[in-house]
N, C-alpha and C. Protein backbone atom coordinates (compact mmCIF):
# COMPACT_ATOMS: atom_id res chain seq x y z
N UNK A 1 0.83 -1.18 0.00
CA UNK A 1 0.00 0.00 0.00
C UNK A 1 0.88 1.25 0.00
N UNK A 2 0.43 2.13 -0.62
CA UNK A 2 1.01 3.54 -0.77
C UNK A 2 1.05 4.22 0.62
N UNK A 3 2.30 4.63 1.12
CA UNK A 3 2.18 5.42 2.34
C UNK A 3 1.72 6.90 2.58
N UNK A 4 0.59 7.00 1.29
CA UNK A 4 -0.13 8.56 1.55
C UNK A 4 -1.54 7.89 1.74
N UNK A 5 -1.87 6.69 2.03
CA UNK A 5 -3.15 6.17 2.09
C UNK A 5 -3.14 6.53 3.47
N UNK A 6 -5.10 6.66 3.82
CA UNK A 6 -5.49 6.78 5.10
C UNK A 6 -6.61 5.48 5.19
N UNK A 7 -6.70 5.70 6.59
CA UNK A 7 -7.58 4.30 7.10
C UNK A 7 -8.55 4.19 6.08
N UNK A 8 -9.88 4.88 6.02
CA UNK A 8 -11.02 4.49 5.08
C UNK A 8 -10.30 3.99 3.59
N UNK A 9 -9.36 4.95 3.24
CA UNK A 9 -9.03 4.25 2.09
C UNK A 9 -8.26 2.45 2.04
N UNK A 10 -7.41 2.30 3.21
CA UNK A 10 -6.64 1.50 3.48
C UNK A 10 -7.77 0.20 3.63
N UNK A 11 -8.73 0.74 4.49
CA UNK A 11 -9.73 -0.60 5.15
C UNK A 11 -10.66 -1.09 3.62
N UNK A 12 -10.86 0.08 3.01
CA UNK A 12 -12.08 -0.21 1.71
C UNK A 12 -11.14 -1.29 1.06
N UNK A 13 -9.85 -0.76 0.60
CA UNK A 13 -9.05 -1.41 -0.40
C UNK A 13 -9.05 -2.91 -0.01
N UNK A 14 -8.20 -3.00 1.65
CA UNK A 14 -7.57 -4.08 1.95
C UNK A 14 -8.93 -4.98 1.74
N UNK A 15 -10.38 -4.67 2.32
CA UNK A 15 -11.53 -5.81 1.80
C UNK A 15 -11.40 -6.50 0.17
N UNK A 16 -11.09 -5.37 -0.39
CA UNK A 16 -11.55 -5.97 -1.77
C UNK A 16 -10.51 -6.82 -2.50
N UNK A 17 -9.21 -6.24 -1.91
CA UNK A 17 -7.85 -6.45 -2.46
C UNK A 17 -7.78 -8.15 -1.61
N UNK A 18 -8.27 -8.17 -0.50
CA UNK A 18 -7.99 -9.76 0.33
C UNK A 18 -8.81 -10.91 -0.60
N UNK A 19 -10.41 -10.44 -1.19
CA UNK A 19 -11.07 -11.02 -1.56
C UNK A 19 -10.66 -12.44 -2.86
N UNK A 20 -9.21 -11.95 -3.48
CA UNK A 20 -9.47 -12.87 -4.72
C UNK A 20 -7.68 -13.50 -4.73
N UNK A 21 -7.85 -14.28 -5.69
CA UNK A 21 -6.33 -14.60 -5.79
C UNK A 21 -5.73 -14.19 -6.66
N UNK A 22 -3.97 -13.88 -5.77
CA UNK A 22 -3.41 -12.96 -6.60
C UNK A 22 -1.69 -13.39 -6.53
N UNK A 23 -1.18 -12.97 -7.24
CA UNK A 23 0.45 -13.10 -7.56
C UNK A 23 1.06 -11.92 -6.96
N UNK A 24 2.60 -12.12 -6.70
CA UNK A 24 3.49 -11.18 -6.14
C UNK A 24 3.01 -9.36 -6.86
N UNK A 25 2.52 -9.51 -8.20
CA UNK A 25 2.49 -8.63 -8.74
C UNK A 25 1.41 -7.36 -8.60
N UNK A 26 1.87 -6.60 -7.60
CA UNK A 26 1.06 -5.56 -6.92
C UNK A 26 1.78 -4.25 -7.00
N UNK A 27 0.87 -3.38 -7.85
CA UNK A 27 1.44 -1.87 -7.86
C UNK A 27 0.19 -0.90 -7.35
N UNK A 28 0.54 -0.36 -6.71
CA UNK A 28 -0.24 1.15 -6.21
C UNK A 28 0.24 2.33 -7.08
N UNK A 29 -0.56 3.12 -7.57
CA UNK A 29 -0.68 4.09 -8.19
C UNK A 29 -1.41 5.04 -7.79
N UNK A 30 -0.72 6.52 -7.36
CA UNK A 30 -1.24 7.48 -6.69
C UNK A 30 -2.59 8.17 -7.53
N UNK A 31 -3.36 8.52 -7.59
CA UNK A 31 -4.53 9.37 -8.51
C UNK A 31 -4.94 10.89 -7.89
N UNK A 32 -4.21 11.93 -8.39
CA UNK A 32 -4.66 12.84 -7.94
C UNK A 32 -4.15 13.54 -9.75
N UNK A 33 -4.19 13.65 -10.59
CA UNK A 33 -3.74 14.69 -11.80
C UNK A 33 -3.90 14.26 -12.87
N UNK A 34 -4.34 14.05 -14.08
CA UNK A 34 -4.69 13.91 -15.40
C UNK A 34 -3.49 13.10 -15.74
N UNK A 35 -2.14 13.67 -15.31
CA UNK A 35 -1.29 12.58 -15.22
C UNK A 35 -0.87 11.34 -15.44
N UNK A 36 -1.08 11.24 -13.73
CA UNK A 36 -1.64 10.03 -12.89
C UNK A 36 -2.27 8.56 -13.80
N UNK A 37 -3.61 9.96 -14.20
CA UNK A 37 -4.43 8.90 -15.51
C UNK A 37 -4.00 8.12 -16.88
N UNK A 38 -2.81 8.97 -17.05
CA UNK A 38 -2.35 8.39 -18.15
C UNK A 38 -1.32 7.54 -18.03
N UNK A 39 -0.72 7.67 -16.74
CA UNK A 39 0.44 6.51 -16.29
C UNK A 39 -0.12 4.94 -16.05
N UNK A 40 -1.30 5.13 -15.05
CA UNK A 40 -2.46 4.25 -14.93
C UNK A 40 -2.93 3.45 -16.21
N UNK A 41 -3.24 4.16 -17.27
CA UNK A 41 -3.85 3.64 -18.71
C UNK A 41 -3.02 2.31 -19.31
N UNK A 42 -1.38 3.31 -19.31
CA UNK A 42 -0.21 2.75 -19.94
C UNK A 42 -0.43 1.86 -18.80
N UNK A 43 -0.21 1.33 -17.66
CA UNK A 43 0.23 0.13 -16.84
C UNK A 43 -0.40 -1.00 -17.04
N UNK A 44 -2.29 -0.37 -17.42
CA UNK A 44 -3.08 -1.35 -17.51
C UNK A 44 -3.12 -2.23 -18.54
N UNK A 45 -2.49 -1.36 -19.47
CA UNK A 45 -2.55 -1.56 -21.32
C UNK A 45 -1.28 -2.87 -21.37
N UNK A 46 -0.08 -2.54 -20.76
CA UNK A 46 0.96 -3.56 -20.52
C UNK A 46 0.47 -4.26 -19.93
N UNK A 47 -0.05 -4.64 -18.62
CA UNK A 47 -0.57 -5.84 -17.78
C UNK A 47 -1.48 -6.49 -18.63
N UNK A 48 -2.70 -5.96 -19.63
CA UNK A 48 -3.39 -6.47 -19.91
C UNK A 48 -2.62 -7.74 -21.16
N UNK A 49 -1.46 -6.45 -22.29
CA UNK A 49 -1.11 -7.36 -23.09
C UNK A 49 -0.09 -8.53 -22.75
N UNK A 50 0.84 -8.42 -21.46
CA UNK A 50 1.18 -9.72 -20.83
C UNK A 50 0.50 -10.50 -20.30
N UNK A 51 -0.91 -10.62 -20.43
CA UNK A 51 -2.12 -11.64 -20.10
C UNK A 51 -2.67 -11.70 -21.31
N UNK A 52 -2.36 -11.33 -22.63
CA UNK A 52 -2.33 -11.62 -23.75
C UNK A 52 -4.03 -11.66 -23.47
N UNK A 53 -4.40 -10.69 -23.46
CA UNK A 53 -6.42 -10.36 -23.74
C UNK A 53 -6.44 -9.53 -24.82
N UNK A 54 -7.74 -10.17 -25.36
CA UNK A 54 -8.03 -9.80 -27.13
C UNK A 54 -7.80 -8.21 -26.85
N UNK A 55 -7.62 -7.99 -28.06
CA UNK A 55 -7.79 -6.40 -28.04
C UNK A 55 -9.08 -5.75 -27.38
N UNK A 56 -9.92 -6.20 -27.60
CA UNK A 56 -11.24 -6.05 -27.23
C UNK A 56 -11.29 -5.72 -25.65
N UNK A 57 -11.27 -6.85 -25.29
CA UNK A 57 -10.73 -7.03 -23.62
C UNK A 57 -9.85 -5.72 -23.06
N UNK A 58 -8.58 -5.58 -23.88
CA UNK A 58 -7.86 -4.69 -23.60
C UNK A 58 -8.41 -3.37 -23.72
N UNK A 59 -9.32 -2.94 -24.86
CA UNK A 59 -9.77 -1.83 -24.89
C UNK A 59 -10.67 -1.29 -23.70
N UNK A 60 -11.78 -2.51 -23.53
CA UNK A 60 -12.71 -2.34 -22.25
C UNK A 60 -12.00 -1.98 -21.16
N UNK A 61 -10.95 -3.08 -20.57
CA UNK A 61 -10.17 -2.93 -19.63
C UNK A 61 -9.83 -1.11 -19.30
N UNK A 62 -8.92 -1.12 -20.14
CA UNK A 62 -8.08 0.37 -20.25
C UNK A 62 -9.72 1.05 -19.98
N UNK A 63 -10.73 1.19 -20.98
CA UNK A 63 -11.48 2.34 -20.80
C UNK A 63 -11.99 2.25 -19.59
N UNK A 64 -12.71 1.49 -18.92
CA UNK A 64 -13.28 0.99 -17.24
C UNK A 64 -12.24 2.05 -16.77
N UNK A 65 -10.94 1.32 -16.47
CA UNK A 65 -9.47 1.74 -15.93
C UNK A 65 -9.76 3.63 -16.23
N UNK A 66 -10.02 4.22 -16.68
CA UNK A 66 -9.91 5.42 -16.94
C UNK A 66 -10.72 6.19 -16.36
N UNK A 67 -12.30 5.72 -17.02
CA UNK A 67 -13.53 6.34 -16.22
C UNK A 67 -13.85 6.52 -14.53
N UNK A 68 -13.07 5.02 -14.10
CA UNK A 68 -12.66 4.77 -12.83
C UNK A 68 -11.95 5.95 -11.93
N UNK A 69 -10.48 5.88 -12.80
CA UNK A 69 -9.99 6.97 -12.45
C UNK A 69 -9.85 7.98 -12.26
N UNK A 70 -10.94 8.81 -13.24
CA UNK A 70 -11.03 10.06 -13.24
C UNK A 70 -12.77 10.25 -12.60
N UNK A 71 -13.32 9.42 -11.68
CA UNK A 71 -14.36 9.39 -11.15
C UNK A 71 -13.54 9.25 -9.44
N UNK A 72 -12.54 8.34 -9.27
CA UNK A 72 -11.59 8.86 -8.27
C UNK A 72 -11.09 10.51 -7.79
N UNK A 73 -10.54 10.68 -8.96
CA UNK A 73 -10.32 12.30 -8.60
C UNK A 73 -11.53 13.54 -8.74
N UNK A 74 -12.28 13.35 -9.77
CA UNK A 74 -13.44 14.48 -9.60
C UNK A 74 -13.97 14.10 -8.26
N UNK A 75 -14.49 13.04 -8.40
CA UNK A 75 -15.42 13.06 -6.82
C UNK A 75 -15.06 12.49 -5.84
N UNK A 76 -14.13 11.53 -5.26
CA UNK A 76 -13.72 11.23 -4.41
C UNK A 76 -12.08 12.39 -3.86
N UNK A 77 -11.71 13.50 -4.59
CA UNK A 77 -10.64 14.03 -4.43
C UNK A 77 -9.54 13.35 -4.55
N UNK A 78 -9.34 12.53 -5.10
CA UNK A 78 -7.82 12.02 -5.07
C UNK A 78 -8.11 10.88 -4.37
N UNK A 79 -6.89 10.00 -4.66
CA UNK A 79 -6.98 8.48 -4.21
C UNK A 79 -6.01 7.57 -4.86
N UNK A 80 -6.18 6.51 -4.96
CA UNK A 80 -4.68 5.67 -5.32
C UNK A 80 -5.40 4.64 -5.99
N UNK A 81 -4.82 3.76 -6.99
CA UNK A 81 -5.19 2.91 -7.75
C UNK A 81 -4.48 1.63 -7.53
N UNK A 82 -4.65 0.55 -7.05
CA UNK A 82 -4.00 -1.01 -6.97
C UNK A 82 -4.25 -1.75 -8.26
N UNK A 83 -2.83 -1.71 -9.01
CA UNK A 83 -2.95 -2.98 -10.03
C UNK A 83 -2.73 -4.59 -9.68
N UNK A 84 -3.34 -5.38 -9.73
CA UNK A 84 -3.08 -6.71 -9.47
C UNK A 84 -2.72 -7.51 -10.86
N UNK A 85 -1.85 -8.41 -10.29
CA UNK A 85 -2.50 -9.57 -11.70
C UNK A 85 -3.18 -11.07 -10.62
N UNK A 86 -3.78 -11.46 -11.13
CA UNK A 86 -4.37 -12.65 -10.80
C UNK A 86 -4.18 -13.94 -11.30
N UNK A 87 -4.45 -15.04 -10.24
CA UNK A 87 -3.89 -16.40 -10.99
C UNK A 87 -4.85 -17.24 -10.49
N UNK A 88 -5.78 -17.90 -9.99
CA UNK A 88 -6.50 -18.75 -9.78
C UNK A 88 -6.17 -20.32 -9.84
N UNK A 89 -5.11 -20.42 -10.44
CA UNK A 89 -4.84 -21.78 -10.62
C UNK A 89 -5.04 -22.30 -12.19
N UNK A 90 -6.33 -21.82 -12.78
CA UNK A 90 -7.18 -22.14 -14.03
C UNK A 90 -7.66 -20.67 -15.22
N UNK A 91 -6.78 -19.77 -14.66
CA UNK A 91 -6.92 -19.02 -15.44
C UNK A 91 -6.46 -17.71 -14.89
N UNK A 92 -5.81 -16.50 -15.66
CA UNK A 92 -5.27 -15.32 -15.56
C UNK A 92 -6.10 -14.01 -15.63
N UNK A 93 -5.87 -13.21 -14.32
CA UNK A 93 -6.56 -11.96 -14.94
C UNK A 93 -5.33 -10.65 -14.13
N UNK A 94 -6.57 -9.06 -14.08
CA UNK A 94 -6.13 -7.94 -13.34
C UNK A 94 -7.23 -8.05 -12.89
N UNK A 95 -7.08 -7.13 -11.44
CA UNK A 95 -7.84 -7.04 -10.45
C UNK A 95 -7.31 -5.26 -10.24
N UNK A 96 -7.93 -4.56 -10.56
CA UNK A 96 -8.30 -2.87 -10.07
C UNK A 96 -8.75 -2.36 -8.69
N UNK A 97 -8.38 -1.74 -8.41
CA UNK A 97 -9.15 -1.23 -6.71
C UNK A 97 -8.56 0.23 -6.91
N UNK A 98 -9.23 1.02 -7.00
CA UNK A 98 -9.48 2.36 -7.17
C UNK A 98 -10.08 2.65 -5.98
N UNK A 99 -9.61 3.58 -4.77
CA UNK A 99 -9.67 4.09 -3.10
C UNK A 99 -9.22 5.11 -2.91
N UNK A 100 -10.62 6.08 -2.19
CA UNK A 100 -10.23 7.50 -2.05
C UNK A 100 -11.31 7.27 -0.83
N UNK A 101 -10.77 8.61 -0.38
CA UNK A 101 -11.40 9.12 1.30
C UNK A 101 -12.51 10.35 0.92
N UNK A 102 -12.80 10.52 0.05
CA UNK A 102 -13.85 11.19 -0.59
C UNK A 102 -15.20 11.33 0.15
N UNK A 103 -16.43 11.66 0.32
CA UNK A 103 -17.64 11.71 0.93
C UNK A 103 -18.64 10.34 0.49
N UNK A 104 -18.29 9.62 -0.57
CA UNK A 104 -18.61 8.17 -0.84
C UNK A 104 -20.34 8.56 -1.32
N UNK A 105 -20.73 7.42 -1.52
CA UNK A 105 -21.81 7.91 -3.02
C UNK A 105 -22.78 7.36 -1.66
N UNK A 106 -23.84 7.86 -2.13
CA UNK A 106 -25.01 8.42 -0.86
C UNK A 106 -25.87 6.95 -1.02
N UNK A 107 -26.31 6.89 -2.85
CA UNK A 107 -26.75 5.80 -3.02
C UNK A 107 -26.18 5.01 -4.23
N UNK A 108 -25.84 3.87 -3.65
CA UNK A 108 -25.09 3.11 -4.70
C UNK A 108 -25.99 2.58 -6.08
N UNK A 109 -27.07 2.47 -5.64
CA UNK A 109 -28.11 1.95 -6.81
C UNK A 109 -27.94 3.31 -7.60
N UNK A 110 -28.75 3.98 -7.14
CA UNK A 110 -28.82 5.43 -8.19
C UNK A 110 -27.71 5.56 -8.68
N UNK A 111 -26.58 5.70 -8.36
CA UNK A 111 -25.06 6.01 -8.87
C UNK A 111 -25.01 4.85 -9.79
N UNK A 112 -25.45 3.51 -10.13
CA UNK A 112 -24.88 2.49 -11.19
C UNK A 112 -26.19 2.96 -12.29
N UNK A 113 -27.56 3.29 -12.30
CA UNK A 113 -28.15 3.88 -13.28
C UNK A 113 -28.04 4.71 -14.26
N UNK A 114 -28.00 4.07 -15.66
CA UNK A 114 -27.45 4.54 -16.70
C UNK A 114 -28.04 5.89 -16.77
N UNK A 115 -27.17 7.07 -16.96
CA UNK A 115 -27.99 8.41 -17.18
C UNK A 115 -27.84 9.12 -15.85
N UNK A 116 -27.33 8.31 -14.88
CA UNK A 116 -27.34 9.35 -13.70
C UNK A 116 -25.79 9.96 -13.43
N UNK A 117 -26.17 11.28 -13.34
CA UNK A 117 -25.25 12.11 -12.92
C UNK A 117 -25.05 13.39 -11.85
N UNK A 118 -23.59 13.76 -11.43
CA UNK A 118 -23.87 14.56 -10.50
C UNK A 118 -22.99 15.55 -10.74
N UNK A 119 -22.41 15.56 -12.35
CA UNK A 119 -21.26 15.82 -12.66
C UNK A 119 -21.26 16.70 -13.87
N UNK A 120 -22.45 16.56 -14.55
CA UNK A 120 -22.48 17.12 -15.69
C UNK A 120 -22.38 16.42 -17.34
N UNK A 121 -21.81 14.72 -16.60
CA UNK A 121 -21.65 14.09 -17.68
C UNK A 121 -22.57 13.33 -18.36
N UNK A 122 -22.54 12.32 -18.93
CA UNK A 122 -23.39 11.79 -19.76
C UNK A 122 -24.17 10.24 -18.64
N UNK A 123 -23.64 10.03 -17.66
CA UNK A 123 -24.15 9.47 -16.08
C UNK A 123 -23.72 8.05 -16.83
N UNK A 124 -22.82 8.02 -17.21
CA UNK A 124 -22.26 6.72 -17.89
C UNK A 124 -21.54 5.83 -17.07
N UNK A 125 -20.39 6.83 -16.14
CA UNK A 125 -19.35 6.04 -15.75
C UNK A 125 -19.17 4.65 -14.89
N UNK A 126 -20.12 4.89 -13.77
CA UNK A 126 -19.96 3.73 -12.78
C UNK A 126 -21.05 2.55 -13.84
N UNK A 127 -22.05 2.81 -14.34
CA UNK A 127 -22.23 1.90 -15.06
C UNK A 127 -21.81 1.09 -16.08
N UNK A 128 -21.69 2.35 -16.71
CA UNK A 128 -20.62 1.77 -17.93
C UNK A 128 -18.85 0.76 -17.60
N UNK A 129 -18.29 1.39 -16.46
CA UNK A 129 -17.15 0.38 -16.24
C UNK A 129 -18.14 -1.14 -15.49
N UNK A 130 -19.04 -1.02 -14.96
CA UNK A 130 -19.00 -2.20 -14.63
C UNK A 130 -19.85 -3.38 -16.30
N UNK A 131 -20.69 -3.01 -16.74
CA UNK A 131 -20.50 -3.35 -18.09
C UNK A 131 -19.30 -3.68 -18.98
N UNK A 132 -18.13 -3.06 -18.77
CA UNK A 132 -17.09 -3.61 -19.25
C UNK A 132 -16.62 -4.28 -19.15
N UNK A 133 -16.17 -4.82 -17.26
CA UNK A 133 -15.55 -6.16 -17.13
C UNK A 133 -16.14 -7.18 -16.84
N UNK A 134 -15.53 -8.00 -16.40
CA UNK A 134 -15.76 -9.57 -15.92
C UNK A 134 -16.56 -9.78 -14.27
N UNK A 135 -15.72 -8.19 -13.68
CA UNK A 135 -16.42 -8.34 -11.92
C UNK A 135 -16.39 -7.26 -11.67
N UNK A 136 -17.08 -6.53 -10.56
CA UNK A 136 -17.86 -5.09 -10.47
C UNK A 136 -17.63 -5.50 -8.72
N UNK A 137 -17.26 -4.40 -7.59
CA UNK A 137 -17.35 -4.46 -6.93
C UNK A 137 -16.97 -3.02 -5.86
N UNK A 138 -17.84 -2.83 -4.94
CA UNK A 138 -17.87 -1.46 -4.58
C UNK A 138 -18.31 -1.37 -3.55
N UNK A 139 -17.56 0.17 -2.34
CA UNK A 139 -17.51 -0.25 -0.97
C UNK A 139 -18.05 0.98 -0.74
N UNK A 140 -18.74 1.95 -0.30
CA UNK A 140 -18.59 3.22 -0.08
C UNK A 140 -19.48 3.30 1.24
N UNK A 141 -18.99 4.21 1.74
CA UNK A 141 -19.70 5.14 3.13
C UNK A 141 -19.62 6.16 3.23
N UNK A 142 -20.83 7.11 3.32
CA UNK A 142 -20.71 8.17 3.66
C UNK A 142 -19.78 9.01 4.49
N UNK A 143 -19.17 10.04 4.23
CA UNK A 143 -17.87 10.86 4.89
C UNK A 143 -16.78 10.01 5.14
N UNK A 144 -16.55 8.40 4.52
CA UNK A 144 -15.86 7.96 5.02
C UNK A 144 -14.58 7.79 3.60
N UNK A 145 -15.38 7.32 2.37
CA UNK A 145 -14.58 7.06 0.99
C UNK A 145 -15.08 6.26 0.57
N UNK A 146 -14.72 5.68 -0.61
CA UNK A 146 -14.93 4.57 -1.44
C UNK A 146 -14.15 3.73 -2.52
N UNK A 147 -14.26 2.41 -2.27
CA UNK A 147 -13.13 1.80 -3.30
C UNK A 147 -13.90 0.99 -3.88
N UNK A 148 -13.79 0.99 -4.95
CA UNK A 148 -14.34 0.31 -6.00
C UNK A 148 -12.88 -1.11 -6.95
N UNK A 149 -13.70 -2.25 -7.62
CA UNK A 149 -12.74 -3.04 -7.86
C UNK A 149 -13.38 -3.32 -9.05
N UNK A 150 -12.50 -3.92 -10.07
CA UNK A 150 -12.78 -4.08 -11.21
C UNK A 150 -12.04 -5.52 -11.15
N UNK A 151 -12.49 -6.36 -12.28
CA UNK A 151 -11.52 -7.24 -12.64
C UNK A 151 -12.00 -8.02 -14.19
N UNK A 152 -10.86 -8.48 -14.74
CA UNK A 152 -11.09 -8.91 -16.63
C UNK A 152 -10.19 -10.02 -16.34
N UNK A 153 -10.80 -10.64 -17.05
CA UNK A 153 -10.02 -12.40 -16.89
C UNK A 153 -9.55 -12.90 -18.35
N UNK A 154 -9.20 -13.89 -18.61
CA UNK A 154 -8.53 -13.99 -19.66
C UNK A 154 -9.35 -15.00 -20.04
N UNK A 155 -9.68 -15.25 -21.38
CA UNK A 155 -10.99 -16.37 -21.64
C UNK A 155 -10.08 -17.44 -22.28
C-alpha cells in the first residue's frame, strides 16, 4: 500500500484487495492529476497485453481503468489505484481497486443507473465500467470514501 493512504481508504481497499487470488504482482498508483491517468492507462494496457487479452478485452479494460480513475479524482478528491494480476490456478486476470477518502456515493443503486449524474456528464461512468468487465465491486460510506474493484479475466 502507498504510504499517503489513510484508514477508510486502506480498510475499503484491503476488503476488496484480500477477496481474490493474486500473484506477487502488486502496484499502487497514486490518482490525484490527469497525469496520474495516463500513467495508470499505460500500466493497464501492458498488464493487460502480458495476459495476452483480445484487443477487445484490452480496450474495455483500459477504458473501465480510466472512467474509474477520473471518477476517483473528480469526486472522491484524489486516491490511489491497486494494479493486481491474478492467478486462480485455471486461469489469468487484473484485479483494479481504485480508493479515495472522498464523501462516498449516498446511493449506490442510483449512482450504477445509466444516465445518472452529478457531474455534468453523460451518467455513464460507474455503469458503464462495470459493463465492461468480468467483476464489479464497490464499498462506499458516507464521509468515510470509497473503493471500487474491477476485474477482466482472460478467456
Amino acid at each position: 500500500m502507498s504510504g499517503t493512504s489513510t484508514t477508510a481508504t486502506v480498510r475499503f481497499a484491503s476488503r476488496l484487495l484480500d477477496a481474490g487470488p493474486h500473484t506477487a504482482q502488486h502496484t499502487v498508483l497514486p490518482l490525484t492529476s490527469d497525469e496520474h491517468v495516463v500513467a495508470l492507462r499505460r500500466l493497464v494496457r501492458e498488464v493487460a497485453l502480458s495476459l495476452k487479452l483480445s484487443l477487445v478485452d484490452q480496450t474495455k479494460l483500459v477504458t473501465a481503468a480510466s472512467e474509474l480513475a477520473r471518477n476517483t479524482i473528480k469526486y472522491g478528491g484524489g486516491g490511489e489505484a491497486h494494479v493486481v494480476e491474478l492467478d486462480d490456478g485455471f486461469r489469468r486476470g487484473v484485479l483494479l481497486v481504485f480508493a479515495d477518502d472522498g464523501p462516498g456515493i449516498a446511493d449506490v443503486d442510483l449512482a450504477l443507473t445509466d444516465g445518472y449524474t452529478t457531474g455534468g456528464g453523460l451518467g455513464l461512468g460507474l455503469s458503464g465500467a462495470r459493463r465492461l468487465v468480468d467483476e464489479f465491486d464497490i464499498d462506499t460510506r458516507a464521509g468515510e470514501g470509497t473503493a471500487v474493484a474491477i476485474a477482466k479475466w482472460k478467456r
